[in-house]
N, C-alpha and C. Protein backbone atom coordinates (compact mmCIF):
# COMPACT_ATOMS: atom_id res chain seq x y z
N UNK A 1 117.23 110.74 98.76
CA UNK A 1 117.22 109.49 98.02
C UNK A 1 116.96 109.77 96.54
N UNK A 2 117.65 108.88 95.98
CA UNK A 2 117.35 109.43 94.25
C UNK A 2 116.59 107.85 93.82
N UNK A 3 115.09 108.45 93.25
CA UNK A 3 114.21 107.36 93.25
C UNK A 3 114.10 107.15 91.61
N UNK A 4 114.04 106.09 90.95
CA UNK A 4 113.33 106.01 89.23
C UNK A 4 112.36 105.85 88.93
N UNK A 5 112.05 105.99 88.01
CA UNK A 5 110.35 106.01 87.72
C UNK A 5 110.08 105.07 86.04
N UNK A 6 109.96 103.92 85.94
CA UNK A 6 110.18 103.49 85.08
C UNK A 6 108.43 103.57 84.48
N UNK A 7 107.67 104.56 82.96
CA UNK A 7 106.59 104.46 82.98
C UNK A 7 106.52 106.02 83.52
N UNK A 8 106.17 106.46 82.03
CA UNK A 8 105.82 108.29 82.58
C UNK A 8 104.54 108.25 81.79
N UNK A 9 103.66 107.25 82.47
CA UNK A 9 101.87 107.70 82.14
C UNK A 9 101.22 108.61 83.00
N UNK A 10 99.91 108.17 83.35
CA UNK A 10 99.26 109.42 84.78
C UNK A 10 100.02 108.75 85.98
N UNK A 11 100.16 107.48 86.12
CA UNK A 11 100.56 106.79 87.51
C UNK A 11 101.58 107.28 87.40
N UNK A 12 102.71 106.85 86.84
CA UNK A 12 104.39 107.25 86.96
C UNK A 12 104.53 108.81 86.85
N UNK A 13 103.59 109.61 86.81
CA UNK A 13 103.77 110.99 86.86
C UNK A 13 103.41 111.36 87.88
N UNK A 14 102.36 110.89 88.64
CA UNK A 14 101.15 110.78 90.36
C UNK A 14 102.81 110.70 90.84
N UNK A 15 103.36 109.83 90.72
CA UNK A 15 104.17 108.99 91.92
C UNK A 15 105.75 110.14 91.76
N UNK A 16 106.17 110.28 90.79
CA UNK A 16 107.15 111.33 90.73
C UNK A 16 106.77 112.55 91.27
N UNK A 17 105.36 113.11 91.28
CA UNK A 17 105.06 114.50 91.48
C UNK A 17 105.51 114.30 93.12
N UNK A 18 104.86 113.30 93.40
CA UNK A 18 104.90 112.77 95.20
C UNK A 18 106.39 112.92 95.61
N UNK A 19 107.33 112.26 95.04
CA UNK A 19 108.15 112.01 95.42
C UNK A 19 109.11 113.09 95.39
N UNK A 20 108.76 114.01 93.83
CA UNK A 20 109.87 115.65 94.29
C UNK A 20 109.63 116.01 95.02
N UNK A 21 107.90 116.45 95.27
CA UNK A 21 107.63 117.56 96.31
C UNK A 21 108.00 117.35 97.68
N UNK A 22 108.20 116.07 97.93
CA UNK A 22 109.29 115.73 99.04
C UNK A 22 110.62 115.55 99.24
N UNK A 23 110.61 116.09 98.14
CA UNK A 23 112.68 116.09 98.49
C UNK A 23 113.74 114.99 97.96
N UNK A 24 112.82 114.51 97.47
CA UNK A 24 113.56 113.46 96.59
C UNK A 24 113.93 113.50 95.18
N UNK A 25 115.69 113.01 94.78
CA UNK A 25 115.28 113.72 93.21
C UNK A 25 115.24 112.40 92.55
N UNK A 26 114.54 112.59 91.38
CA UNK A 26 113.33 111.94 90.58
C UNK A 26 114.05 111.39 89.13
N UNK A 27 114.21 110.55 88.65
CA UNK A 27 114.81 110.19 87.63
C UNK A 27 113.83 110.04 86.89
N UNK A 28 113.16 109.88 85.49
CA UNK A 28 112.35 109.89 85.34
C UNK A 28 112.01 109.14 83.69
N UNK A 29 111.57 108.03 82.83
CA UNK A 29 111.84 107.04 82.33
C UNK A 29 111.12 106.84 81.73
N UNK A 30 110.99 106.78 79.74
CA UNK A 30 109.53 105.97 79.46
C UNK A 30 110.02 105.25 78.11
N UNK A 31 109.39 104.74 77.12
CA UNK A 31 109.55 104.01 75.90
C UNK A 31 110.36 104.56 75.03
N UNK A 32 109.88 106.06 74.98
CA UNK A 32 110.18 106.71 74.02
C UNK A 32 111.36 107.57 73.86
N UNK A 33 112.15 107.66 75.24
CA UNK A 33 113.47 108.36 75.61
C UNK A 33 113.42 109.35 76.75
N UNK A 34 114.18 110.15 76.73
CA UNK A 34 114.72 111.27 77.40
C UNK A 34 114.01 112.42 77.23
N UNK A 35 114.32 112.75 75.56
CA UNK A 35 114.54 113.97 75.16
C UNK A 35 112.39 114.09 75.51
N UNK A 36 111.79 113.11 75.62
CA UNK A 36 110.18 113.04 75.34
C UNK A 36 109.35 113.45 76.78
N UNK A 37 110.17 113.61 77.02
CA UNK A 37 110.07 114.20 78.66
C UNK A 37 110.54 115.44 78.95
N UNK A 38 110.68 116.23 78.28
CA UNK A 38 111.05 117.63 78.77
C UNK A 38 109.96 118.48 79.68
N UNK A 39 108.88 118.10 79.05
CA UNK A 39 108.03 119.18 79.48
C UNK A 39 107.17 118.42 80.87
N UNK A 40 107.40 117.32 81.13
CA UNK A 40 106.95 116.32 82.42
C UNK A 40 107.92 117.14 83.27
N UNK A 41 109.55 116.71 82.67
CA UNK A 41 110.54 117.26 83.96
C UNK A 41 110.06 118.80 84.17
N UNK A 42 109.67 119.89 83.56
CA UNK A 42 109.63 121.13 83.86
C UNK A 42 108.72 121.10 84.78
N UNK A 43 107.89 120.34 84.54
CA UNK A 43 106.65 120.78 85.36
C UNK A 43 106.86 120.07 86.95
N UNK A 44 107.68 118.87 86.91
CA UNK A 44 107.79 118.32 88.18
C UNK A 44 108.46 119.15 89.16
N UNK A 45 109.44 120.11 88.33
CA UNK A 45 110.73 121.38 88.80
C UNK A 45 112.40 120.39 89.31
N UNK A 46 112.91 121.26 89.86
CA UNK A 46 114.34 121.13 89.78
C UNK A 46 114.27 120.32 90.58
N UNK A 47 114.15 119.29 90.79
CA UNK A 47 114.45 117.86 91.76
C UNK A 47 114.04 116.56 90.48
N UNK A 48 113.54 116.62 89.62
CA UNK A 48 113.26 115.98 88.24
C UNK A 48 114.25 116.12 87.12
N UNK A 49 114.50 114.89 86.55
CA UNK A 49 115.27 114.96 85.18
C UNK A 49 115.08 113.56 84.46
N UNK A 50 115.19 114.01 83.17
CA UNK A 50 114.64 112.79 82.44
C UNK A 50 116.08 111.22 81.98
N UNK A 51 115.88 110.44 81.75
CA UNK A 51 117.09 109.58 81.95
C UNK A 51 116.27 108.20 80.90
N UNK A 52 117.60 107.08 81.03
CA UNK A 52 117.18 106.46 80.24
C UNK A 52 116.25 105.09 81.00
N UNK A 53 115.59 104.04 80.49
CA UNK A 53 115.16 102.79 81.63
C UNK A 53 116.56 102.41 82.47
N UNK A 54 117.23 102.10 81.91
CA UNK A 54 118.43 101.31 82.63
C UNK A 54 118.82 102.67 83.47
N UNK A 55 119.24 103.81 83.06
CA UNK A 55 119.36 105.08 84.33
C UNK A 55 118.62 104.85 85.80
N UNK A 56 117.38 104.93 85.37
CA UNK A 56 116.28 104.89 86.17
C UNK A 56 116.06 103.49 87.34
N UNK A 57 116.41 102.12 86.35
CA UNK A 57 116.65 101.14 86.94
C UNK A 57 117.76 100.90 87.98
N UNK A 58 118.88 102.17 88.24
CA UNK A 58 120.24 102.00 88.34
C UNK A 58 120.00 102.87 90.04
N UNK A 59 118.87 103.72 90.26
CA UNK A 59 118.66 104.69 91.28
C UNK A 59 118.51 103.94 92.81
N UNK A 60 118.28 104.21 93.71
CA UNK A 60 118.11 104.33 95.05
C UNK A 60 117.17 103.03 94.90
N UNK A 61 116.00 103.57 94.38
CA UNK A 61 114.94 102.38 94.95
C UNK A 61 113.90 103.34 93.13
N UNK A 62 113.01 101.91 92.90
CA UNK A 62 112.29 102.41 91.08
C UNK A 62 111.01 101.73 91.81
N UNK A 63 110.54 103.08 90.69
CA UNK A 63 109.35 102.61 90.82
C UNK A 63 108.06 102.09 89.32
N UNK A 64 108.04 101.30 89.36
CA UNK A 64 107.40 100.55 87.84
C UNK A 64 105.49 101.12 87.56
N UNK A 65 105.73 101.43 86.35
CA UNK A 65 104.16 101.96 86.42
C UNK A 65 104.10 101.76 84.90
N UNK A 66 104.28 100.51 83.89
CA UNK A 66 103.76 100.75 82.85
C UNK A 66 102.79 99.95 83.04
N UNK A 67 102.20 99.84 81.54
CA UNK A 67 101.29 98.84 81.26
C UNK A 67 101.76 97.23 81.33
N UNK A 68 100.68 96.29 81.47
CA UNK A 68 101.13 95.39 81.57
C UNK A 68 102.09 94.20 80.73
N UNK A 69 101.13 95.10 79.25
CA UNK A 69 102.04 94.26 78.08
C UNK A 69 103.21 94.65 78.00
N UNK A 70 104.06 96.17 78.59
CA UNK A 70 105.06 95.88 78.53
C UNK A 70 106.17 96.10 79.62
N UNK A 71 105.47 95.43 80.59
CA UNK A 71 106.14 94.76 81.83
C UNK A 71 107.84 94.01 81.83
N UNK A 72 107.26 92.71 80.88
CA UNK A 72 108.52 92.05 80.77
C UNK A 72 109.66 93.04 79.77
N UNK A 73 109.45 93.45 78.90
CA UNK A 73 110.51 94.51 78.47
C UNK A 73 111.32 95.37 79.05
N UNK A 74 110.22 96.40 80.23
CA UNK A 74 110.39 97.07 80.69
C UNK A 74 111.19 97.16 82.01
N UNK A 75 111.90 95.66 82.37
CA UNK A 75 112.30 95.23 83.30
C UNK A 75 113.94 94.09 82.69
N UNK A 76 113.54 94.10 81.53
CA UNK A 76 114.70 93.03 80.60
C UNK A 76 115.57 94.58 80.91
N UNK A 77 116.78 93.91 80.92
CA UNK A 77 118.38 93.94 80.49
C UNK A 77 118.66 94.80 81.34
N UNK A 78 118.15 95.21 82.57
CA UNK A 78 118.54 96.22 83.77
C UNK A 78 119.37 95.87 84.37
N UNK A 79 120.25 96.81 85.21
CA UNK A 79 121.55 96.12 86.55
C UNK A 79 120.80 95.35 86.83
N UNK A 80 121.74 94.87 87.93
CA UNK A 80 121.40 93.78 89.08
C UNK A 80 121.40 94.53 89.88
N UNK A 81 119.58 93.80 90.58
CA UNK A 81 119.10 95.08 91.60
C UNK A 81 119.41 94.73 92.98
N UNK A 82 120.79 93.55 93.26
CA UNK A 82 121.29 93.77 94.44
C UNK A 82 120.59 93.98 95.87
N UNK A 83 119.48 93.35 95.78
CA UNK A 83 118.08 93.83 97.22
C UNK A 83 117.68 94.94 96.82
N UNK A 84 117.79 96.24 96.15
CA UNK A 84 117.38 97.70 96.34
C UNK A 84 115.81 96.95 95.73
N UNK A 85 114.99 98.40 96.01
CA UNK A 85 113.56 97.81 96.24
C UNK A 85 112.49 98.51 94.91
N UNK A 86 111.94 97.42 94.71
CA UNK A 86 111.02 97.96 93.21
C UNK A 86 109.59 97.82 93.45
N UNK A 87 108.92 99.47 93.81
CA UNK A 87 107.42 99.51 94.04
C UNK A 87 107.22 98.91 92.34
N UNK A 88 105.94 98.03 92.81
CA UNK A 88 105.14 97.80 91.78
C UNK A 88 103.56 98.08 91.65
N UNK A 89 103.87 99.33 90.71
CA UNK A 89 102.20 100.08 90.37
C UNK A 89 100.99 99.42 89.33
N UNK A 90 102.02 98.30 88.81
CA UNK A 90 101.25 97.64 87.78
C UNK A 90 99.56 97.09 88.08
N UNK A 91 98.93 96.81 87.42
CA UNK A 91 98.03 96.25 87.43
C UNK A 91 97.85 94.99 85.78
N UNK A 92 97.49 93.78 85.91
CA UNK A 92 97.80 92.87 84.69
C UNK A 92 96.46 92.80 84.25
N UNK A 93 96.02 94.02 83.61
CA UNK A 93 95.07 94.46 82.57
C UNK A 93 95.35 94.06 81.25
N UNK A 94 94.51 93.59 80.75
CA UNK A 94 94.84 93.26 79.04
C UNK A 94 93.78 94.29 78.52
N UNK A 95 93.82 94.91 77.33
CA UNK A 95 93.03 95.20 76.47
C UNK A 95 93.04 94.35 75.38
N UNK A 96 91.77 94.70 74.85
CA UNK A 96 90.21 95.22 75.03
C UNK A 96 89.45 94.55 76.16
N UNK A 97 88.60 95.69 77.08
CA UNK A 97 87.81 94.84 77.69
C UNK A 97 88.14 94.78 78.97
N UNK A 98 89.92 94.91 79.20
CA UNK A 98 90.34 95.20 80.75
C UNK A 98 90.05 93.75 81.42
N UNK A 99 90.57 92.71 80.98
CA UNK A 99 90.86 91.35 80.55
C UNK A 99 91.92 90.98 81.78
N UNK A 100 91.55 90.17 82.75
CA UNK A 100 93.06 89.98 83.68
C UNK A 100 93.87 88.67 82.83
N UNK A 101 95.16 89.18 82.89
CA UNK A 101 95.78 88.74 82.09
C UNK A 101 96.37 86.98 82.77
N UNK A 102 96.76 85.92 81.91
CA UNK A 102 96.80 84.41 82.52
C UNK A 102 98.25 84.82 83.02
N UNK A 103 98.55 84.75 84.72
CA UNK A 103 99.34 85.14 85.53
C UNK A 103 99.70 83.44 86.15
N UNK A 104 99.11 82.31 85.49
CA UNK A 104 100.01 80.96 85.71
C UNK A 104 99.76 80.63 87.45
N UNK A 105 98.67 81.41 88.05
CA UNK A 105 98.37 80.91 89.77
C UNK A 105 98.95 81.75 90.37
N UNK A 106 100.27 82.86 89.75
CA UNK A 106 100.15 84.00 91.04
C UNK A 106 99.81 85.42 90.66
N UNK A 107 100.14 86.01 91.62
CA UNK A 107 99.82 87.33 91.61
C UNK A 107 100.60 88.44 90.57
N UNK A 108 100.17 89.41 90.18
CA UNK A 108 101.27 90.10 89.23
C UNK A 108 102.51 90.45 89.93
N UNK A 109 102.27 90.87 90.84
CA UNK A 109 103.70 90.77 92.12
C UNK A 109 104.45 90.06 92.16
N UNK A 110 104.15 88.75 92.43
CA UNK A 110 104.90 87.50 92.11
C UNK A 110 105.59 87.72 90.71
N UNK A 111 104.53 87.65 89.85
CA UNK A 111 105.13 87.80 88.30
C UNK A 111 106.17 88.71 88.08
N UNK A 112 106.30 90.13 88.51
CA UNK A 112 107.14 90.92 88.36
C UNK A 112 108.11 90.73 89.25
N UNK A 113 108.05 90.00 90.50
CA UNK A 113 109.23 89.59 91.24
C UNK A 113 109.97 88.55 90.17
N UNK A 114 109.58 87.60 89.82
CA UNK A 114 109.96 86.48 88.68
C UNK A 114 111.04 87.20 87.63
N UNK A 115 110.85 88.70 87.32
CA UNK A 115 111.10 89.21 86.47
C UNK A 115 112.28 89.90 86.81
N UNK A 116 112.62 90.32 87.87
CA UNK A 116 113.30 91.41 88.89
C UNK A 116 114.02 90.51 89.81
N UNK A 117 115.16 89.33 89.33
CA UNK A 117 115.49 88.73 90.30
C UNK A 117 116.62 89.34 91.48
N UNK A 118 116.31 89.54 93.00
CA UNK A 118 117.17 90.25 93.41
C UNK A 118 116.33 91.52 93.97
N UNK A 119 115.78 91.67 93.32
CA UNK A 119 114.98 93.19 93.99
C UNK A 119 113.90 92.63 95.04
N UNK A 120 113.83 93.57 96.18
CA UNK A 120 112.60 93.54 96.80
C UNK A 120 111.76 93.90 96.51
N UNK A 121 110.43 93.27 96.30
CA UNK A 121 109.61 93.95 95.26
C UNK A 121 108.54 94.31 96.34
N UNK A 122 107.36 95.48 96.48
CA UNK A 122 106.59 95.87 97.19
C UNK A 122 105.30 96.52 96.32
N UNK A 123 104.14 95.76 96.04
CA UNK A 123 103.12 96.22 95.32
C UNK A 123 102.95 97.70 96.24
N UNK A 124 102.04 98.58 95.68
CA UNK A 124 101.82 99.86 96.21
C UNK A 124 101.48 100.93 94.93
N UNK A 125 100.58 102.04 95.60
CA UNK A 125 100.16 102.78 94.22
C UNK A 125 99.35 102.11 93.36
N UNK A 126 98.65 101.18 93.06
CA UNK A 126 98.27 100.36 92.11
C UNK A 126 96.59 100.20 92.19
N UNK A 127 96.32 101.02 92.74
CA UNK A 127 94.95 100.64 93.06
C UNK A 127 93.48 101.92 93.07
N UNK A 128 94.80 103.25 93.36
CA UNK A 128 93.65 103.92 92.59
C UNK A 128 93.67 104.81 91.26
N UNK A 129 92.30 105.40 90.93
CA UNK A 129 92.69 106.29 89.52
C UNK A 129 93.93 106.80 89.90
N UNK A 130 94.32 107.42 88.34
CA UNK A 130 95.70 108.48 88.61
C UNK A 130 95.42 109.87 89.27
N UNK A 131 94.14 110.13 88.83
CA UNK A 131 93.58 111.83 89.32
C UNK A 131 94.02 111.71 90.63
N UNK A 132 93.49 110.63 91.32
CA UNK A 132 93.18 110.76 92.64
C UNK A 132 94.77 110.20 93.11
N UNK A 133 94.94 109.64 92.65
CA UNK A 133 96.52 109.04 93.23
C UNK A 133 97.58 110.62 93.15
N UNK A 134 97.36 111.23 92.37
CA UNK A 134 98.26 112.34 91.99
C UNK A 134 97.46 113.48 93.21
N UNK A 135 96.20 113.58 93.12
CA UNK A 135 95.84 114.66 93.96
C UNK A 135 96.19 114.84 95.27
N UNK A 136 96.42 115.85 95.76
CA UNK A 136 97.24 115.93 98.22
C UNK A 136 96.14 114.97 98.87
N UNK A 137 97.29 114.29 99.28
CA UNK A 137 96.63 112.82 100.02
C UNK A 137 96.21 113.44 101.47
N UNK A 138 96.44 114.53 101.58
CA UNK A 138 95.92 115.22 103.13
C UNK A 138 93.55 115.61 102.61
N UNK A 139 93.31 114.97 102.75
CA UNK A 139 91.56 115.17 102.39
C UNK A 139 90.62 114.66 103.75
N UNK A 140 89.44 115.58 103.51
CA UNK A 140 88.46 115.90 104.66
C UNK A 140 89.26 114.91 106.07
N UNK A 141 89.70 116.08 106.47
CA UNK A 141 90.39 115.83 108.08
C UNK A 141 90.68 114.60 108.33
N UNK A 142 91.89 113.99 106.99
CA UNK A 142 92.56 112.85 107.39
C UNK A 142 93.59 112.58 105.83
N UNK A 143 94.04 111.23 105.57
CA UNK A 143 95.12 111.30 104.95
C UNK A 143 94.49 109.42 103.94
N UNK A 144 94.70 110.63 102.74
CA UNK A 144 93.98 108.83 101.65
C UNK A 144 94.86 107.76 102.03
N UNK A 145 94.15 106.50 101.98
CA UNK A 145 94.97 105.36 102.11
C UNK A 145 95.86 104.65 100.75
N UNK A 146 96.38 103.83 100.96
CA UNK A 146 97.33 103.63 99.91
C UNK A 146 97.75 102.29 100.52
N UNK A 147 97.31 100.97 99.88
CA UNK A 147 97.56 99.65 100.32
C UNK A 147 98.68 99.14 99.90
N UNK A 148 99.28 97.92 100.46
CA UNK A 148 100.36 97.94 100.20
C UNK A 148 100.96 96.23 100.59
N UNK A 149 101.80 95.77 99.54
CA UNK A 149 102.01 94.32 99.94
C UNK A 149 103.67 94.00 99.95
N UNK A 150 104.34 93.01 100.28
CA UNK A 150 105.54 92.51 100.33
C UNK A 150 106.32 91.35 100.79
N UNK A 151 107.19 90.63 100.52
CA UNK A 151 107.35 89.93 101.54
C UNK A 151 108.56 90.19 102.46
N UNK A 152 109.19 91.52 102.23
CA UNK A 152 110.16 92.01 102.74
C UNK A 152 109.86 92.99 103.81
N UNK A 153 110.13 92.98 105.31
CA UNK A 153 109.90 93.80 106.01
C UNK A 153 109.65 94.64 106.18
N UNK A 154 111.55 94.61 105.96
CA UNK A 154 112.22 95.91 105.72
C UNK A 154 111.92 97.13 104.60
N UNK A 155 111.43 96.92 103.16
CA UNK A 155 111.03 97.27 101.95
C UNK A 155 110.07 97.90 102.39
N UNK A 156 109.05 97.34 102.88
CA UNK A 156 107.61 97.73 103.05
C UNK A 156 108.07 99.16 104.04
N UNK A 157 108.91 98.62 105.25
CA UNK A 157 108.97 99.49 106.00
C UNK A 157 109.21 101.09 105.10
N UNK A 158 110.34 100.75 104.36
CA UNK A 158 111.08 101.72 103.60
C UNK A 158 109.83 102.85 102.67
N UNK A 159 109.27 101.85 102.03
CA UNK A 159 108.16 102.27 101.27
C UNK A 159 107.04 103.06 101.84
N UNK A 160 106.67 102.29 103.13
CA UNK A 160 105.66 103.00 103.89
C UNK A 160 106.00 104.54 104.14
N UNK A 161 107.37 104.71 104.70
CA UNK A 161 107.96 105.92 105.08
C UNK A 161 107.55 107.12 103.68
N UNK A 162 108.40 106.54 102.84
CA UNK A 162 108.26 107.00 102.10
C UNK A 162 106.87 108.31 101.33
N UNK A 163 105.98 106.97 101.16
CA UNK A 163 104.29 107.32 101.39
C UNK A 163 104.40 108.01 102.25
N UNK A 164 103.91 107.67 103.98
CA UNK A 164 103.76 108.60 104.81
C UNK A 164 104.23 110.09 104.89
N UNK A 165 105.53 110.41 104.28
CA UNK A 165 105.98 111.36 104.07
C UNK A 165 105.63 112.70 103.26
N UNK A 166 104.73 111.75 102.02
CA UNK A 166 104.29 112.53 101.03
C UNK A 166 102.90 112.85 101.66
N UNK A 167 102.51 112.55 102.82
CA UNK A 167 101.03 112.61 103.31
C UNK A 167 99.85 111.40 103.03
N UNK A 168 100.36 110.55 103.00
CA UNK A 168 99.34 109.17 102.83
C UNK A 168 99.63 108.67 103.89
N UNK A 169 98.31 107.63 104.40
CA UNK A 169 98.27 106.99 105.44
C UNK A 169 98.36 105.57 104.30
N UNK A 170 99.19 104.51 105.00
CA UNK A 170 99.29 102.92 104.45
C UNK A 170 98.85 102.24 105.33
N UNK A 171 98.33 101.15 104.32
CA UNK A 171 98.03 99.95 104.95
C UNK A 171 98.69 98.50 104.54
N UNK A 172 99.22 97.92 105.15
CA UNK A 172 100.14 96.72 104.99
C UNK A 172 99.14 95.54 104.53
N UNK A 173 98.99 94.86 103.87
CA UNK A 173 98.04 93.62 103.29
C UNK A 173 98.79 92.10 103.80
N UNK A 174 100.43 92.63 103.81
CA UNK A 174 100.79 91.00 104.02
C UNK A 174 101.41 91.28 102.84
N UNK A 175 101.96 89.27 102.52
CA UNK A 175 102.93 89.21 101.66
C UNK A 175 102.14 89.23 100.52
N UNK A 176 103.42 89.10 99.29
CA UNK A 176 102.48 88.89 97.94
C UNK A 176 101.58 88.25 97.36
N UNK A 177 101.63 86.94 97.95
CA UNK A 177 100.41 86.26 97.56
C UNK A 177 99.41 86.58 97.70
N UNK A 178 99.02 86.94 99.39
CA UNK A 178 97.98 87.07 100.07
C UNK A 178 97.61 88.36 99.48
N UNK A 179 98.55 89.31 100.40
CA UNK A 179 98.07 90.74 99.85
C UNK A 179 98.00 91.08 98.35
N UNK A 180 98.61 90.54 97.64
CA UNK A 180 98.74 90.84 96.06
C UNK A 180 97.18 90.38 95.53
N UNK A 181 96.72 89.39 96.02
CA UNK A 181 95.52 89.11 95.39
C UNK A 181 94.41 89.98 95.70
N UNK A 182 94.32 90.84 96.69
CA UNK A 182 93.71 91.93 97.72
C UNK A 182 93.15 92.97 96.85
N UNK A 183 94.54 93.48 96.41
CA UNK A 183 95.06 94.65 95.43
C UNK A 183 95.06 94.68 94.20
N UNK A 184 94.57 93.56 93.84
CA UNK A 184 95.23 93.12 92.31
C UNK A 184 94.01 93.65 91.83
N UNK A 185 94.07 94.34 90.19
CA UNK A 185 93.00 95.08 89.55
C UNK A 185 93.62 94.49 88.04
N UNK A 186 92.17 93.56 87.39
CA UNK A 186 91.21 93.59 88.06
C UNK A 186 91.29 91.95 88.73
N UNK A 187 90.13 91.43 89.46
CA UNK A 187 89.66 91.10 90.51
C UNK A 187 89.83 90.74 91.95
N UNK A 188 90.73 91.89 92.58
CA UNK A 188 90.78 92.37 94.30
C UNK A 188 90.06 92.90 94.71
N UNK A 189 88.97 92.94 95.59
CA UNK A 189 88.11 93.35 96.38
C UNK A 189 88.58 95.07 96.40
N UNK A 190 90.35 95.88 96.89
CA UNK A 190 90.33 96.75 97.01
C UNK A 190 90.48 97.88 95.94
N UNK A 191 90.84 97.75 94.91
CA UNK A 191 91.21 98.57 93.57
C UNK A 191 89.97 99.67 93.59
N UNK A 192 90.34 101.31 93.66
CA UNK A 192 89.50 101.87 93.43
C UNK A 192 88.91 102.49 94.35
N UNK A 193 88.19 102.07 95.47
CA UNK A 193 88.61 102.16 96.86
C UNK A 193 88.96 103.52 97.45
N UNK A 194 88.56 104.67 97.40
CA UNK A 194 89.27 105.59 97.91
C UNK A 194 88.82 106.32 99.32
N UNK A 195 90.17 105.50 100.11
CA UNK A 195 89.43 105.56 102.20
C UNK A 195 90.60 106.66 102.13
N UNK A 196 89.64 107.33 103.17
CA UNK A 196 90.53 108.48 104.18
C UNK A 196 90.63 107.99 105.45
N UNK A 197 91.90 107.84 105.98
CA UNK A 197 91.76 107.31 107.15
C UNK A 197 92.19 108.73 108.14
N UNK A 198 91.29 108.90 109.39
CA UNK A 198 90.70 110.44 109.51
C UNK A 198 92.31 110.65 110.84
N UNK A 199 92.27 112.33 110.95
CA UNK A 199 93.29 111.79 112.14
C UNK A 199 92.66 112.15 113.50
């Protein structure tokens, strides 16, 4: 599967590292271009290459990891995403202060679905540090968890695999509302959170 990575911070780098070392090749996407990524793609190795947002937007299934302020940008003037499915790593942090941002009664999920008309959207990744999100999800005799929301079955299903593959155990929350409010950082009960679920 050829996956995008829109957002090459610690998260969008966690989630690409995951996704080469499994066999997937990695498109890889940030503000500043292509050429600003050389030394990300080297290090991810030959299943990585750097591309433009709309490249990245254009792949298998993307995965979103900027900041929140620039969410709506970062999602303007892309194909039409035709059902293909868009993890959302975001969290609707404002600075200074780490401020949840006025989301109008829903969830940032919702919000970025609003944004992404057509895509299945599936929160996921979004909840812990990057260290730990990037570090082998295989730890003390079991596999980190990694929560996860949608209102698409099928997506979630897709996504879960995905995860599972790279060595994470998931957990399904439900749809976006419900589960999005769960997950949502900041104020979700789970953000941060780091369970091993043992085998």
């Amino acid at each position: 599967m050829k996956i995008g990575i829109i957002g090459a911070g610690s998260i969008g780098k966690a989630l690409a590292g995951h996704m080469a070392s499994t066999g997937h090749e990695v498109l890889v996407s940030n503000s500043r271009g292509p050429e600003s990524l050389s030394g990300l793609v080297a290090e991810l190795g030959p299943r990585a290459r750097a591309g433009t947002r709309q490249e990245a937007a254009a792949t298998d299934l993307v995965m979103l990891s900027v900041p929140w302020e620039q969410v709506p940008e970062a999602l303007s003037g892309l194909p039409a995403w035709k059902d293909r499915i868009l993890v959302d790593a975001t969290n609707p942090v404002l600075q200074p202060g780490f401020r949840l941002a006025d989301l109008g009664g829903r969830t940032s999920s919702e919000v970025v679905a609003s944004l992404a008309p057509g895509a299945r959207v599936v929160k996921a990744a979004n909840t812990l540090r990057a260290a730990v999100l990037a570090a082998d999800p295989r730890q003390a005799g079991g596999r980190r968890v990694l929560f996860m929301s949608g209102d698409d079955e099928a997506a979630k299903a897709e996504v879960r695999g995905l995860f599972e593959k790279a060595g994470f155990a998931t957990l399904d929350l439900g749809g976006l509302s419900m589960g999005g409010k769960l997950q949502q950082f900041p104020g979700g009960p789970l953000p941060v959170h780091n369970l091993i679920e043992l085998d």
